[in-house]
Structure formats: structure tokens, C-alpha cells
N, C-alpha and C. Protein backbone atom coordinates (compact mmCIF):
# COMPACT_ATOMS: atom_id res chain seq x y z
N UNK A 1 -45.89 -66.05 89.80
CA UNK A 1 -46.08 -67.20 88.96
C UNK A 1 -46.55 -68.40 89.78
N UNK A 2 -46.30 -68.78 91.06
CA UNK A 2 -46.91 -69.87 92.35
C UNK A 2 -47.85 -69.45 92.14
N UNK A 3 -48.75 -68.63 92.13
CA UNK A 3 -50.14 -68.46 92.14
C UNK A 3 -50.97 -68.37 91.20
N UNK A 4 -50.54 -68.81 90.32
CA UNK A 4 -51.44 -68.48 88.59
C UNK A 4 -51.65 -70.37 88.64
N UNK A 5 -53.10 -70.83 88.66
CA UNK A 5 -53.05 -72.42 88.55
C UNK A 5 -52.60 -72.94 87.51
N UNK A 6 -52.51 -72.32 86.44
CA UNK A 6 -52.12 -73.31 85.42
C UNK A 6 -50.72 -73.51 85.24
N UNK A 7 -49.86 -72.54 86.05
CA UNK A 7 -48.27 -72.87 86.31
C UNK A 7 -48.13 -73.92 87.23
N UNK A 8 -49.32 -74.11 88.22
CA UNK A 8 -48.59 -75.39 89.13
C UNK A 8 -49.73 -76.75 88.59
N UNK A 9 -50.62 -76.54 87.86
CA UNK A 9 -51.37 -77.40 86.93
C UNK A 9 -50.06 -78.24 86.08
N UNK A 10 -49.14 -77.20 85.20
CA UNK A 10 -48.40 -77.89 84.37
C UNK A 10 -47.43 -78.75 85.25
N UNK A 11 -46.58 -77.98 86.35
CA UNK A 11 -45.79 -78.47 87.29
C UNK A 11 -45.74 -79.68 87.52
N UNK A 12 -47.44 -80.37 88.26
CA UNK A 12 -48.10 -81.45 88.77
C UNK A 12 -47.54 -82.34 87.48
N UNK A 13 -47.84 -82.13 86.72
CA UNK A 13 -47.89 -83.15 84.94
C UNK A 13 -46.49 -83.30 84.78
N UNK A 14 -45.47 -82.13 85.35
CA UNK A 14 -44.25 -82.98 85.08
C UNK A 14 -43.97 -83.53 86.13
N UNK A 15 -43.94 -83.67 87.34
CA UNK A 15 -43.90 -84.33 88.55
C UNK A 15 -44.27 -85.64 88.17
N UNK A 16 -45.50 -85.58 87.60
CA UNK A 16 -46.06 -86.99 87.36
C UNK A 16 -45.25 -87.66 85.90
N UNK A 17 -44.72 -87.13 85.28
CA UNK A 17 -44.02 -87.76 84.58
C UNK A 17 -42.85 -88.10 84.61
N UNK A 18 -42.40 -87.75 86.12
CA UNK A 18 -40.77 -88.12 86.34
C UNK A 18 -41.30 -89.03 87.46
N UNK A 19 -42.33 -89.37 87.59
CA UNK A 19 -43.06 -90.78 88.58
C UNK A 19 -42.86 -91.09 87.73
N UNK A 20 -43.59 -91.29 86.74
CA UNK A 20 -43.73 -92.90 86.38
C UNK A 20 -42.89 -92.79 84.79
N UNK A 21 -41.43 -92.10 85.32
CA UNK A 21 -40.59 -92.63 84.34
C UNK A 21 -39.73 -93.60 85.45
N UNK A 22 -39.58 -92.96 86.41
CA UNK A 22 -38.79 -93.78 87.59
C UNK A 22 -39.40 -95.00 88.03
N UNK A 23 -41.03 -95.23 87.55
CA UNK A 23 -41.05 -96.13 87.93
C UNK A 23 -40.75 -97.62 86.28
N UNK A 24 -41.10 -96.67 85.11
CA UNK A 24 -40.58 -97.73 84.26
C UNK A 24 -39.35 -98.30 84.63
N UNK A 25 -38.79 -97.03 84.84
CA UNK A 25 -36.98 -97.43 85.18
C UNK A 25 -36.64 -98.50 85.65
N UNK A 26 -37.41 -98.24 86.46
CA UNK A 26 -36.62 -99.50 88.02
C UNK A 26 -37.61 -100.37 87.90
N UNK A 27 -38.43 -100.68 86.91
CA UNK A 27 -39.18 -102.13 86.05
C UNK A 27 -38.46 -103.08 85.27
N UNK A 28 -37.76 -101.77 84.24
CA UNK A 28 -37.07 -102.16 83.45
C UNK A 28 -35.77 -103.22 84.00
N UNK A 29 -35.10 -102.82 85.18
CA UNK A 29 -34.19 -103.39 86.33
C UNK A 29 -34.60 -104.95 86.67
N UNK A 30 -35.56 -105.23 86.72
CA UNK A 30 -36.44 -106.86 87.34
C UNK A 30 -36.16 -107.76 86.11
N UNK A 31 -35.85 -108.80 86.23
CA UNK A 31 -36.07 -110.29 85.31
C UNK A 31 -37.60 -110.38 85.11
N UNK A 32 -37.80 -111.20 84.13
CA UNK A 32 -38.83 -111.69 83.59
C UNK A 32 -39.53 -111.08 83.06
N UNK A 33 -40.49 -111.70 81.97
CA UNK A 33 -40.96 -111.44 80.45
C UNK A 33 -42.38 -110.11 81.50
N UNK A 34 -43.26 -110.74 82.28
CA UNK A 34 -43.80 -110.00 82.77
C UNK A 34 -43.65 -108.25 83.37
N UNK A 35 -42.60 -108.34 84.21
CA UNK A 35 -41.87 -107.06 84.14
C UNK A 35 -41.50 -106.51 83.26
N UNK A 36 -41.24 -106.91 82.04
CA UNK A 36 -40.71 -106.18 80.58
C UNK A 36 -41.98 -105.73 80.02
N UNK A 37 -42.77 -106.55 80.18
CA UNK A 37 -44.39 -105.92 79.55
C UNK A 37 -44.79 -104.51 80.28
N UNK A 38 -44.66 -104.59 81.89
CA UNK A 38 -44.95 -103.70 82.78
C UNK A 38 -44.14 -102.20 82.29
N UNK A 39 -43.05 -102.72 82.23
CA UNK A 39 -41.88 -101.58 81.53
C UNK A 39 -42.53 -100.90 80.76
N UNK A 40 -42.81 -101.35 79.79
CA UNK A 40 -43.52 -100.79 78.46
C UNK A 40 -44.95 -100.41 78.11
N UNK A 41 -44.94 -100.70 79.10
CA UNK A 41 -46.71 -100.02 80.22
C UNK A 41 -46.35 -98.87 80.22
N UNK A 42 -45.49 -98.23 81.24
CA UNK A 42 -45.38 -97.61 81.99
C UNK A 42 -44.73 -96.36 80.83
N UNK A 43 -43.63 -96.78 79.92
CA UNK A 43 -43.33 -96.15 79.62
C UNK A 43 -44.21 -95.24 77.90
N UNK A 44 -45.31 -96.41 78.22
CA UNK A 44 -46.16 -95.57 77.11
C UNK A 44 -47.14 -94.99 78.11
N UNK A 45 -47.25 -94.93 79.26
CA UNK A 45 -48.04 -93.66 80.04
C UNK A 45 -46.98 -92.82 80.26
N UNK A 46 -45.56 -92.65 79.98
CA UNK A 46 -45.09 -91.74 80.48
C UNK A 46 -44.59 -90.82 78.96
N UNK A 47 -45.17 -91.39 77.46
CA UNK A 47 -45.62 -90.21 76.47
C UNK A 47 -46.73 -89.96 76.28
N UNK A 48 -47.44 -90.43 77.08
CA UNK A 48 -49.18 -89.91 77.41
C UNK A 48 -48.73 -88.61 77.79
N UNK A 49 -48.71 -88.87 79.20
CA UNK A 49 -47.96 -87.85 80.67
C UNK A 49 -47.17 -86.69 80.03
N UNK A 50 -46.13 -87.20 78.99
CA UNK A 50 -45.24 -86.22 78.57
C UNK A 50 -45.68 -84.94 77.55
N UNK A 51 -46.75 -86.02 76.88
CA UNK A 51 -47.61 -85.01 75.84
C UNK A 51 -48.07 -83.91 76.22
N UNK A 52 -49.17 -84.42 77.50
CA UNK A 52 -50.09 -83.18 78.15
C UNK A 52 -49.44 -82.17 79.10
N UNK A 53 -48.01 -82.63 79.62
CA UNK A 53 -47.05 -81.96 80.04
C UNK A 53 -46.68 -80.91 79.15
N UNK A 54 -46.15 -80.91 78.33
CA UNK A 54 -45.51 -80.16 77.13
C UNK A 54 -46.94 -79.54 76.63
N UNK A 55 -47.76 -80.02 76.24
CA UNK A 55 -49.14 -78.81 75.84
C UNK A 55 -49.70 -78.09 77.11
N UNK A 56 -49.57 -78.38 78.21
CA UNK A 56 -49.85 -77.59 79.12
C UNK A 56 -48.89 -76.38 79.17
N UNK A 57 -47.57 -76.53 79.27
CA UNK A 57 -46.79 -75.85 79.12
C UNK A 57 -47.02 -74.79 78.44
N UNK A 58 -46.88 -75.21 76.94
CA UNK A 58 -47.20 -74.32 75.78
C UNK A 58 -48.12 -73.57 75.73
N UNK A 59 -49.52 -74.04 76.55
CA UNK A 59 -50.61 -73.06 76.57
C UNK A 59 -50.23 -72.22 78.04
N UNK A 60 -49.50 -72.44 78.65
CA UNK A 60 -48.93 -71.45 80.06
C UNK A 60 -48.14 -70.02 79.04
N UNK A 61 -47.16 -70.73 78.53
CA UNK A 61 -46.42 -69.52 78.35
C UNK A 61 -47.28 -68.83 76.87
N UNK A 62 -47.97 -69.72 76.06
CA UNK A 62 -49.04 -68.82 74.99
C UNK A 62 -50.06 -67.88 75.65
N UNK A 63 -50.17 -68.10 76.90
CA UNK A 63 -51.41 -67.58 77.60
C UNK A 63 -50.80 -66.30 78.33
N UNK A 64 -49.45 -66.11 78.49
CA UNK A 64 -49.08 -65.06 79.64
C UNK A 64 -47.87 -64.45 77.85
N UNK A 65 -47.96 -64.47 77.08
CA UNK A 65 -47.38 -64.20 76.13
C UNK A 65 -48.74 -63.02 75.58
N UNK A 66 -49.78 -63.55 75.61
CA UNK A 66 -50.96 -62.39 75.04
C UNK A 66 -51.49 -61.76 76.37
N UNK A 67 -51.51 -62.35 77.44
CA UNK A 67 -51.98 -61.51 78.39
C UNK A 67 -50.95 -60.65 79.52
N UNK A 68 -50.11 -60.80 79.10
CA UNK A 68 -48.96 -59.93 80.11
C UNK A 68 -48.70 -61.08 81.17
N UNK A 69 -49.15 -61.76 81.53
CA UNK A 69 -48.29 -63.02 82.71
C UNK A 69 -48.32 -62.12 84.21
N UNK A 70 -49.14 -61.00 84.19
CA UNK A 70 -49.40 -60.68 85.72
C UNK A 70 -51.08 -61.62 86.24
């Protein structure tokens, strides 16, 4: 399964969505109206991020579901 790209394709997408939830996070943490905007930046790229995460997914295991997953 390390060697099939679209298992470490999806991987990458959740990696990247536990970036930049950590980074809303610790936005969310800072004073001021500016940082609260940033927050909510961040955390609408991170149901961007989460979307194509989760459909990547779905087409991993739809894809090794019809083709045997060797």
C-alpha cells in the first residue's frame, strides 16, 4: 500500500490538513480582530483541504475495492 501513489497522494492531503488546522488553532490563541479574521481564513482552507482529503480517500479505497488493491 506505500507504493500505490494515490495512498500517499491522499496521506499528503491529510498531513496538510492537520497543518493548517494547527495553524488556525494557534491563530485562534492571539488577540485582535485581525487574527480572528486570519482564524477563519485558515479554517475555511482547512474544509477546502478536508473535502479533497476525504474524496481522495474514497476514490483510494473505491479504486482497490474494483481492482483487487494489489
Amino acid at each position: 500500500m506505500l507504493k500505490d501513489p494515490l495512498f500517499l497522494i491522499a496521506a499528503a492531503a491529510c498531513i496538510g490538513v492537520a497543518i493548517i488546522l494547527a495553524l488556525g488553532i494557534s491563530t485562534f490563541g492571539k488577540e485582535g480582530a485581525e487574527n480572528g479574521k486570519r482564524a477563519n481564513k485558515f479554517m475555511r482552507w482547512r474544509i477546502y483541504a478536508q473535502f479533497g482529503a476525504v474524496a481522495l480517500i474514497l476514490l483510494f479505497v473505491t479504486l482497490h475495492q474494483q481492482f483487487g488493491g494489489q
